[in-house]
Protein backbone atom coordinates (compact mmCIF):
# COMPACT_ATOMS: atom_id res chain seq x y z
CA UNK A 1 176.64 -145.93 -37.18
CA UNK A 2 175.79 -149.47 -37.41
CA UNK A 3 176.46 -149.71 -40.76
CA UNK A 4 179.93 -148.75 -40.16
CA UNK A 5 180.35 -151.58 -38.07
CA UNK A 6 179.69 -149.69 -34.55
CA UNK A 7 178.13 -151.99 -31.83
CA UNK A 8 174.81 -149.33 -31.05
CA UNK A 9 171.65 -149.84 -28.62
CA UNK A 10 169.34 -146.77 -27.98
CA UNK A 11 167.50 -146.03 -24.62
CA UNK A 12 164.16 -143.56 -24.31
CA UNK A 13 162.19 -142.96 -21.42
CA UNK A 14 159.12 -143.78 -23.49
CA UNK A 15 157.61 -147.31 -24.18
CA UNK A 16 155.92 -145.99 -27.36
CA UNK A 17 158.94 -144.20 -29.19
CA UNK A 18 161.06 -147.76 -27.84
CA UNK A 19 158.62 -150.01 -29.86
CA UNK A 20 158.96 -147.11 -33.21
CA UNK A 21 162.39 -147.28 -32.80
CA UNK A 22 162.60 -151.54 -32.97
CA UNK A 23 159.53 -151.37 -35.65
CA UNK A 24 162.12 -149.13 -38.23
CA UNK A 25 165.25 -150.74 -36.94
CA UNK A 26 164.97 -154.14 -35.89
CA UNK A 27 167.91 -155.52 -36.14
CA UNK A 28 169.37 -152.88 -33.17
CA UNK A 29 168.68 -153.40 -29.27
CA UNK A 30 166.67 -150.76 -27.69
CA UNK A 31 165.66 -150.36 -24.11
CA UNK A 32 163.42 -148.25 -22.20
CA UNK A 33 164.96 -146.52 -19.56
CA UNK A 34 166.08 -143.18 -18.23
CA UNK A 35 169.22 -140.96 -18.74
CA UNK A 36 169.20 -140.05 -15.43
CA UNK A 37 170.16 -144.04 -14.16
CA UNK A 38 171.68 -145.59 -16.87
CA UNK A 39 171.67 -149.70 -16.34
CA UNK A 40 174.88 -149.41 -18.01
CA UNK A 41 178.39 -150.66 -16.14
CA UNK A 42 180.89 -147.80 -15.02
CA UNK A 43 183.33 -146.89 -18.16
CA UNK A 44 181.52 -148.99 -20.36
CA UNK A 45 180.75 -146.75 -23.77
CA UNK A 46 183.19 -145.54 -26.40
CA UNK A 47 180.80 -143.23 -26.87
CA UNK A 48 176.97 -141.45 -26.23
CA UNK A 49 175.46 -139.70 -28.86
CA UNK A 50 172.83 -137.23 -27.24
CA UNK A 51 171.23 -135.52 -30.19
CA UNK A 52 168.41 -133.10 -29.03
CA UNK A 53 167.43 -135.55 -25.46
CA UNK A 54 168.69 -133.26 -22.88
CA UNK A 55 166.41 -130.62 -23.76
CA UNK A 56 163.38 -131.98 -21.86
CA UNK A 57 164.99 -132.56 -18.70
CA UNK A 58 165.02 -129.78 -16.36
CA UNK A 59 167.96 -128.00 -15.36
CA UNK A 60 168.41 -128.74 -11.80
CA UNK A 61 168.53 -132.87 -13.38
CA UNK A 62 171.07 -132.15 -15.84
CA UNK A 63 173.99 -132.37 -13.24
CA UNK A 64 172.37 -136.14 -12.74
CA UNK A 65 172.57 -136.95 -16.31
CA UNK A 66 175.72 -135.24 -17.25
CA UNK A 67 177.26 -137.55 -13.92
CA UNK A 68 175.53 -140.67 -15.42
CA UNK A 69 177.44 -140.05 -18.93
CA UNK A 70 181.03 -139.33 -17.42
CA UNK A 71 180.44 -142.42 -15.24
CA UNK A 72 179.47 -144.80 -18.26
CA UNK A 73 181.89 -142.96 -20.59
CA UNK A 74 185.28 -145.36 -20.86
CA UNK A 75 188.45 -142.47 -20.45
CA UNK A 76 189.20 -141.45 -23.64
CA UNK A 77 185.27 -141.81 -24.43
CA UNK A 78 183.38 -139.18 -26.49
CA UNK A 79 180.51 -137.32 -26.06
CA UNK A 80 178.10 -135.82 -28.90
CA UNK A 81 175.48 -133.71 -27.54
CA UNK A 82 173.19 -131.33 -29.57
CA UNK A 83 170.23 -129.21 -28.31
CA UNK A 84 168.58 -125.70 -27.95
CA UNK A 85 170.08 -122.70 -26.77
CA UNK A 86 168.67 -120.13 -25.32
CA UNK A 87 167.33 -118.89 -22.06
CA UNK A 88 164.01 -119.87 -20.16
CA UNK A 89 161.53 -122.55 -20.18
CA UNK A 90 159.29 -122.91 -23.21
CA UNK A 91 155.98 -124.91 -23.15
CA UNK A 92 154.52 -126.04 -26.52
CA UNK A 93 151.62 -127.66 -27.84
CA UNK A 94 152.45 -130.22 -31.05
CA UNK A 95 151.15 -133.21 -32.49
CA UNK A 96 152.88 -136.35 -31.45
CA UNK A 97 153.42 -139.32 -33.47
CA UNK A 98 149.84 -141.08 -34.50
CA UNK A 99 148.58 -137.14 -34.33
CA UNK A 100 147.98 -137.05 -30.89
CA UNK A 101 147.82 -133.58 -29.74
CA UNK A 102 150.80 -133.42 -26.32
CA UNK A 103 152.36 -130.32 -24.89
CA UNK A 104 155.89 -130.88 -23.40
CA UNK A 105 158.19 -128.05 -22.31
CA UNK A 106 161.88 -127.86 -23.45
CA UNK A 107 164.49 -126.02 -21.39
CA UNK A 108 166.89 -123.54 -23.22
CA UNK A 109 170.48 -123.03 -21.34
CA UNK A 110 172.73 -120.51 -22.27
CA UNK A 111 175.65 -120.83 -24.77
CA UNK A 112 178.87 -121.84 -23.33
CA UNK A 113 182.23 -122.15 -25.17
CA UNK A 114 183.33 -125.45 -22.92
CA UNK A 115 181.70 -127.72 -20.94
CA UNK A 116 183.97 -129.41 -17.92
CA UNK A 117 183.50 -132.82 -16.39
């Protein structure tokens, strides 16, 4: 998106995937910080791409985040979000990144046709 001209910054809740992120793309700003407060003005973004970062967050947050994107989302702002579907809570064991063994547990929500803000 950059590339294309589109002012971009990222923000992750960890430190470590903050300094990969600035280490492969330092020419972009990225911050460490939290979906769930966003230290971003009211109906400031054109646009928040989500791609597979709700799925961590359990579901009683989600009405937190979800608020914190319609309140930074400009009217007429869009919203890409991608994730799992499914039902339940699912607890795996991976390798993270320097092949550290972590466990983390992703939450599947059902399939809806709309979402409604």
């Amino acid at each position: 998106m950059a590339g294309l001209g589109v002012s971009v910054f990222g923000i992750d809740v960890s430190p470590k995937m903050i300094e990969l992120a600035r280490s492969a793309y330092p020419d972009l700003r990225f911050s460490v910080g939290s979906m769930t407060a966003l230290e971003i003005e009211d109906d400031a973004l054109g646009g928040i791409m989500a791609y597979y970062s709700t799925h961590h967050t359990p579901p009683e947050l989600l009405p937190v985040v979800f608020a914190e994107f319609h309140r930074t989302l400009a009217p007429g702002g869009h919203l890409l979000l991608a994730g799992h579907v499914g039902t339940g809570e699912h607890r795996r064991p991976t390798h993270g990144y320097g092949g550290h063994s972590v466990s983390f547990t992703s939450y599947r929500l059902p399939h809806t046709s709309s979402l409604s803000c």
